[in-house]
C-alpha atoms as a PDB file:
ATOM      1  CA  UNK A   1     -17.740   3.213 -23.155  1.00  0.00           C
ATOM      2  CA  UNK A   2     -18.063  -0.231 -24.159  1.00  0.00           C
ATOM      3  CA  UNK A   3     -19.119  -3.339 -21.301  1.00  0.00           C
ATOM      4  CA  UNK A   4     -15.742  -4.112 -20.385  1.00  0.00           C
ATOM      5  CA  UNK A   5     -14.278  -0.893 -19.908  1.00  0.00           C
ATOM      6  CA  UNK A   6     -17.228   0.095 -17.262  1.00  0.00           C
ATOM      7  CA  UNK A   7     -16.255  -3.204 -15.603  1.00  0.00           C
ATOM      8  CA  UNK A   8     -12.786  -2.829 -15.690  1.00  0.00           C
ATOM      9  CA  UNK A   9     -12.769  -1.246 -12.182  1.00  0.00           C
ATOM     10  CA  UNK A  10     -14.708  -4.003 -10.457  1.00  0.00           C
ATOM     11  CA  UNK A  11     -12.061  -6.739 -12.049  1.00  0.00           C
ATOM     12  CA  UNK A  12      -9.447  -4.653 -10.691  1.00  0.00           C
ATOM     13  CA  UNK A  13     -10.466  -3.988  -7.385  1.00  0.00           C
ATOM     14  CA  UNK A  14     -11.399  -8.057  -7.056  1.00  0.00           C
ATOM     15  CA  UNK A  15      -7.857  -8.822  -7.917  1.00  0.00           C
ATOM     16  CA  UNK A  16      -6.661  -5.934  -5.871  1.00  0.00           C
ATOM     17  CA  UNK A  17      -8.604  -7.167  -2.827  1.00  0.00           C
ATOM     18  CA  UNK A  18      -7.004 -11.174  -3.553  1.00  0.00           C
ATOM     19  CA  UNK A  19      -3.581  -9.572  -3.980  1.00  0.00           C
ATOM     20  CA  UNK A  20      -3.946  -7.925  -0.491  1.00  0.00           C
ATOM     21  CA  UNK A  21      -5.208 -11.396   1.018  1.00  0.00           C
ATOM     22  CA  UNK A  22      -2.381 -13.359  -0.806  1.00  0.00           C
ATOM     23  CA  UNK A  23       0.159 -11.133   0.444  1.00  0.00           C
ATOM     24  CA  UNK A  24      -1.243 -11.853   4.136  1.00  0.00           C
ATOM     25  CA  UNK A  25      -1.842 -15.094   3.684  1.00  0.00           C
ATOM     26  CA  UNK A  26       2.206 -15.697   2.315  1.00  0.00           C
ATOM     27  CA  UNK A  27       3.006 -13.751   5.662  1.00  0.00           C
ATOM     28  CA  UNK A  28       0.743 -15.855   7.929  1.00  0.00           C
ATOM     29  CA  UNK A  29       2.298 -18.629   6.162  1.00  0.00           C
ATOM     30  CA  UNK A  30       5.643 -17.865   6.484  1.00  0.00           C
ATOM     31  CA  UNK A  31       5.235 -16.632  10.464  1.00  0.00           C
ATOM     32  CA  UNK A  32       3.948 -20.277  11.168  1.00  0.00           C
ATOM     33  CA  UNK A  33       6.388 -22.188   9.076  1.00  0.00           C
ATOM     34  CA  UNK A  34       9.017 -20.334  11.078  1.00  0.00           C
ATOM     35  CA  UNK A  35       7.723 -20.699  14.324  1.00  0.00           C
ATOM     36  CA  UNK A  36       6.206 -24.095  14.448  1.00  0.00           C
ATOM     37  CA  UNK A  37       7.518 -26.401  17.047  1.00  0.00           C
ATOM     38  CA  UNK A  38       6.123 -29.886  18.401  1.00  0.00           C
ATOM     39  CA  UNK A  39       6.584 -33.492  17.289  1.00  0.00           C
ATOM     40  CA  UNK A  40       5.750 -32.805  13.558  1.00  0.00           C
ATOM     41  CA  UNK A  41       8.013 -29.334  13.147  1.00  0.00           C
ATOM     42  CA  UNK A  42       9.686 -30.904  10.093  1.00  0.00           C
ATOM     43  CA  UNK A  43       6.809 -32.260   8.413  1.00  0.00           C
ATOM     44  CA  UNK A  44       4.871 -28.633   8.979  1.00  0.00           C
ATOM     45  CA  UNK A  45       7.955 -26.628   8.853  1.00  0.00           C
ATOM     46  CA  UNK A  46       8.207 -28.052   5.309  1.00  0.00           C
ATOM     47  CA  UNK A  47       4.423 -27.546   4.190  1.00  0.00           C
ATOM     48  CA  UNK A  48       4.289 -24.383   5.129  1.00  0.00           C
ATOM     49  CA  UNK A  49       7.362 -23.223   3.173  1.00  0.00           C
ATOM     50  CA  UNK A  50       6.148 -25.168  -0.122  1.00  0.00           C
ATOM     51  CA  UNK A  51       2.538 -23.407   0.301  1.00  0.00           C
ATOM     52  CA  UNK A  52       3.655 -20.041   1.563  1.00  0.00           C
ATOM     53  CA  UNK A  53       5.827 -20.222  -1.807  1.00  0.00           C
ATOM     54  CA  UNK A  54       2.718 -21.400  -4.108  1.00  0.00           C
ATOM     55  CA  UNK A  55       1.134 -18.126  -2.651  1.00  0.00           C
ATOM     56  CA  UNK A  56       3.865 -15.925  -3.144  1.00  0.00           C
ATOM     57  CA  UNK A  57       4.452 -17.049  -6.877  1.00  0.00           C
ATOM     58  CA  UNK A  58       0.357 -15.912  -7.328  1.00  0.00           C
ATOM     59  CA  UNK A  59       0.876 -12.571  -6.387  1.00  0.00           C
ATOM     60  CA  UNK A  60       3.041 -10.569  -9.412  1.00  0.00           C
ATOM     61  CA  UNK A  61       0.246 -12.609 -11.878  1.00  0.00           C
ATOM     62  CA  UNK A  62      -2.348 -10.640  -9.969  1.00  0.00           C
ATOM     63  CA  UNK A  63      -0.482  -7.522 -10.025  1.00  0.00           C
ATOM     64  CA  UNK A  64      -0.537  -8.169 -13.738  1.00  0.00           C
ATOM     65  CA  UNK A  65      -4.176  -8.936 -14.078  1.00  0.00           C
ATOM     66  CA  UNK A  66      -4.569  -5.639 -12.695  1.00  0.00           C
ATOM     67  CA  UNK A  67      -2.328  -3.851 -14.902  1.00  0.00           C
ATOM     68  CA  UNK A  68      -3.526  -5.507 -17.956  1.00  0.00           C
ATOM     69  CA  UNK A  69      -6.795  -4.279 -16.766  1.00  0.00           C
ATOM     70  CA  UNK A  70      -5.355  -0.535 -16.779  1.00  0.00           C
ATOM     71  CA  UNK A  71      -5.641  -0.256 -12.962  1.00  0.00           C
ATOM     72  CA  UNK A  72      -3.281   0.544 -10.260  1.00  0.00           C
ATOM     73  CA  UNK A  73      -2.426  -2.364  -7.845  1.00  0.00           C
ATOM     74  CA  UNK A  74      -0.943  -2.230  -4.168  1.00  0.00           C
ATOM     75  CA  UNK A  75       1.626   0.101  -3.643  1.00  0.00           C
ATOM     76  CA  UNK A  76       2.813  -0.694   0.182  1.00  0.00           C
ATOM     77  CA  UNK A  77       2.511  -2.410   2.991  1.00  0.00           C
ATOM     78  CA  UNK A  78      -0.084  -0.180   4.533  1.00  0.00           C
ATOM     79  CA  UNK A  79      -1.994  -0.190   0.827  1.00  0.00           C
ATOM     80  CA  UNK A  80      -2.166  -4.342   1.658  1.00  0.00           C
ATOM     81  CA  UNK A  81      -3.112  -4.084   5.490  1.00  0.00           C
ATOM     82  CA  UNK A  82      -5.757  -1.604   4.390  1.00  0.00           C
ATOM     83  CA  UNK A  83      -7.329  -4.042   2.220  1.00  0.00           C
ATOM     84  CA  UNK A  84      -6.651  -7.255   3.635  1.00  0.00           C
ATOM     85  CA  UNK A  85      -9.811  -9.331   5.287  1.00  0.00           C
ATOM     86  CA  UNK A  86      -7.290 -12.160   6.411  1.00  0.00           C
ATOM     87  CA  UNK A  87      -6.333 -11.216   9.886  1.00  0.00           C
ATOM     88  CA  UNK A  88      -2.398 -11.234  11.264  1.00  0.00           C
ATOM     89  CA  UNK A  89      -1.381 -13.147  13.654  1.00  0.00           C
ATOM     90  CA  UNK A  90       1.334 -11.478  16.276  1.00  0.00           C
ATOM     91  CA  UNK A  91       0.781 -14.246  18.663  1.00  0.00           C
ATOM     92  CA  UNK A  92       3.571 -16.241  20.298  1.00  0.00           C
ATOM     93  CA  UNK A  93       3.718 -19.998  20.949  1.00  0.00           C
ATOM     94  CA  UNK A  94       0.590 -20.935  18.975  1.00  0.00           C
ATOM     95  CA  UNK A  95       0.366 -24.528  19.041  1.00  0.00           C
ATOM     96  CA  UNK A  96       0.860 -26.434  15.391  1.00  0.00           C
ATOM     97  CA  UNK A  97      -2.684 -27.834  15.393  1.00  0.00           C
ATOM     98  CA  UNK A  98      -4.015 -24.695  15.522  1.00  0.00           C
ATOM     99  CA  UNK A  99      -1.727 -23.096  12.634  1.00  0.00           C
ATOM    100  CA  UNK A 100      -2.765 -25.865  10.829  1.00  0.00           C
ATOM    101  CA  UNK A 101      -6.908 -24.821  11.324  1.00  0.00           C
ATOM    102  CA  UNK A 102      -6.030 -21.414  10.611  1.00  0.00           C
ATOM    103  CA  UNK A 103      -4.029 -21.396   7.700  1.00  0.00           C
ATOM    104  CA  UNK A 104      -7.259 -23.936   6.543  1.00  0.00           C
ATOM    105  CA  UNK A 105      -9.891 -20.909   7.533  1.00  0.00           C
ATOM    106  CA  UNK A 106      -7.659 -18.545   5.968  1.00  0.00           C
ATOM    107  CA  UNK A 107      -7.345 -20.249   2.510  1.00  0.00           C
ATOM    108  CA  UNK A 108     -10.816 -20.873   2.328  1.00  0.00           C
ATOM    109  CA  UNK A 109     -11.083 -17.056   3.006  1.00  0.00           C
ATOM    110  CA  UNK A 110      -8.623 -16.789  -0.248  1.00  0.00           C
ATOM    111  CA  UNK A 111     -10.517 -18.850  -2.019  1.00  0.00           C
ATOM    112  CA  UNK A 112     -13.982 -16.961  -1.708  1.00  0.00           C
ATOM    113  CA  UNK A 113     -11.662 -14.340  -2.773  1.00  0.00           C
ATOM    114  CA  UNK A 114     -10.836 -16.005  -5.843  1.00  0.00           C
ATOM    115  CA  UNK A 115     -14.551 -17.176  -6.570  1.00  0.00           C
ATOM    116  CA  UNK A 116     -14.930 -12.601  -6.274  1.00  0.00           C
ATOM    117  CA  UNK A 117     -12.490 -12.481  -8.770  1.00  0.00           C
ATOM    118  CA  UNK A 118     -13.676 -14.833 -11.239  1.00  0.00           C
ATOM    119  CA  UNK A 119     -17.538 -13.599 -10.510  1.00  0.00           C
ATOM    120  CA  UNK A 120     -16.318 -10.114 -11.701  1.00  0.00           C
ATOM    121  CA  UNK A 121     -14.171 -11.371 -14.552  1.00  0.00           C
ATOM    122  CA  UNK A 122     -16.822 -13.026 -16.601  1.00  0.00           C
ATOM    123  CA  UNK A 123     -18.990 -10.307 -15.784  1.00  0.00           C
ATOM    124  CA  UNK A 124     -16.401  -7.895 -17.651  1.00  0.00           C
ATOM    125  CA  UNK A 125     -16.061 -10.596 -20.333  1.00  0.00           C
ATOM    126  CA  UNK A 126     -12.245 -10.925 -19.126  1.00  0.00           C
ATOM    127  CA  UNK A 127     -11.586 -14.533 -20.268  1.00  0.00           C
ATOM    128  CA  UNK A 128      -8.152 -13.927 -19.305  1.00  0.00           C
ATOM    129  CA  UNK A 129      -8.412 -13.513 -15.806  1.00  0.00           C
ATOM    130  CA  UNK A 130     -11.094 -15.587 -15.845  1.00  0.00           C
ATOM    131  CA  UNK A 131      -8.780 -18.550 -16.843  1.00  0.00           C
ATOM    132  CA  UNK A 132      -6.335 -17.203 -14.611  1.00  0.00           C
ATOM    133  CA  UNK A 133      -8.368 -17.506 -11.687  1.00  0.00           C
ATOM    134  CA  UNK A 134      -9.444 -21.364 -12.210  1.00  0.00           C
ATOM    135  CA  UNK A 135      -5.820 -21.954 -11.478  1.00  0.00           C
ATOM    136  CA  UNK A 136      -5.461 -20.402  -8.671  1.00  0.00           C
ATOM    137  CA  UNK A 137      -8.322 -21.671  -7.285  1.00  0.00           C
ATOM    138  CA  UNK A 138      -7.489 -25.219  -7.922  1.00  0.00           C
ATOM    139  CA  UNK A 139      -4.151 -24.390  -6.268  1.00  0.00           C
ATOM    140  CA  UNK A 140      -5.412 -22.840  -2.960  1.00  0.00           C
ATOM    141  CA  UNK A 141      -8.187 -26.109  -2.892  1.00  0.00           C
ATOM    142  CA  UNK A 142      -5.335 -27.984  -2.873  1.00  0.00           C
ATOM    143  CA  UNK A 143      -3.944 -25.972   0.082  1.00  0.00           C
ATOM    144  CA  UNK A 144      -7.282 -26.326   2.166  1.00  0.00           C
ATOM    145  CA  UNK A 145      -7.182 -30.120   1.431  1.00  0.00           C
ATOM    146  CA  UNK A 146      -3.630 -30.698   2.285  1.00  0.00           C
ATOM    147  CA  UNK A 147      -4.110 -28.632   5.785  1.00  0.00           C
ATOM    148  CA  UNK A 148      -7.349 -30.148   7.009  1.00  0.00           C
ATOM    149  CA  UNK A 149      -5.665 -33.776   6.043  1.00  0.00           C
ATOM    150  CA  UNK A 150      -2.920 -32.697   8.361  1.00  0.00           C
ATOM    151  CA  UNK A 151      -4.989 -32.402  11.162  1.00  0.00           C
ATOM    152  CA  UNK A 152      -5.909 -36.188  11.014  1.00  0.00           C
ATOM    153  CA  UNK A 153      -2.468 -36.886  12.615  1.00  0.00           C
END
């Protein structure tokens, strides 16, 4: 079995593991940007729908990653809370400043998610995901800068 075949697994269960925190991340995301209320709602209301959609457009190019690999990815909802290391957030009438810090935590969760990812790519020699991954990370650093500039208001 050659290098990347015995390495296969741990790209696949990186990617798995950032698929599961993307999809609860998007959800977060989403929850907030419909629920936010205050003096800025339209100015949040609107970040919050343009990031939760960056995330969601992420997460069938990690399902691919994975398949490429010759892994299975999620297969449910359960499959994704299972996994998941970014926590849900059921509360009510959570102020916007502190959806704001959150959703900052929470991508900077993501993106030591991503850093995983990449780790075990070049490991396997997977330049594709590799290459992949800078992307994505660039995106969600973009993310945490836009939120934590936010809070400046």
């Amino acid at each position: 079995m050659s290098d990347l075949q015995n390495n296969q697994p741990a790209v696949a269960d990186a990617l798995n593991a950032l698929l599961a925190d993307s999809f609860a991340l998007y959800l977060k995301t989403k929850n907030y940007h419909w629920h936010v209320q205050g003096p800025h709602f339209r100015e949040l209301h609107l970040l919050f729908d343009e990031q939760a959609t960056q995330i969601l457009a992420t997460t069938d190019l990690i399902a691919e990653r994975v398949r490429k690999n010759g892994a299975a990815t999620l297969r449910s909802v359960g499959d994704i809370a299972r996994r998941q290391s970014i926590k849900d957030d059921d509360a009510a009438g959570i102020k916007a400043d502190a959806m704001v810090r959150t959703l900052a935590a929470d991508n900077k969760t993501l993106l030591a998610q991503i850093k995983e990812a990449k780790a075990a790519a070049e490991a396997a020699g997977d330049i594709a995901t590799s290459g992949l991954v800078d992307g994505w990370a660039d995106e969600t650093q973009q993310r945490i800068w836009f939120l934590e500039a936010t809070l400046g208001y």
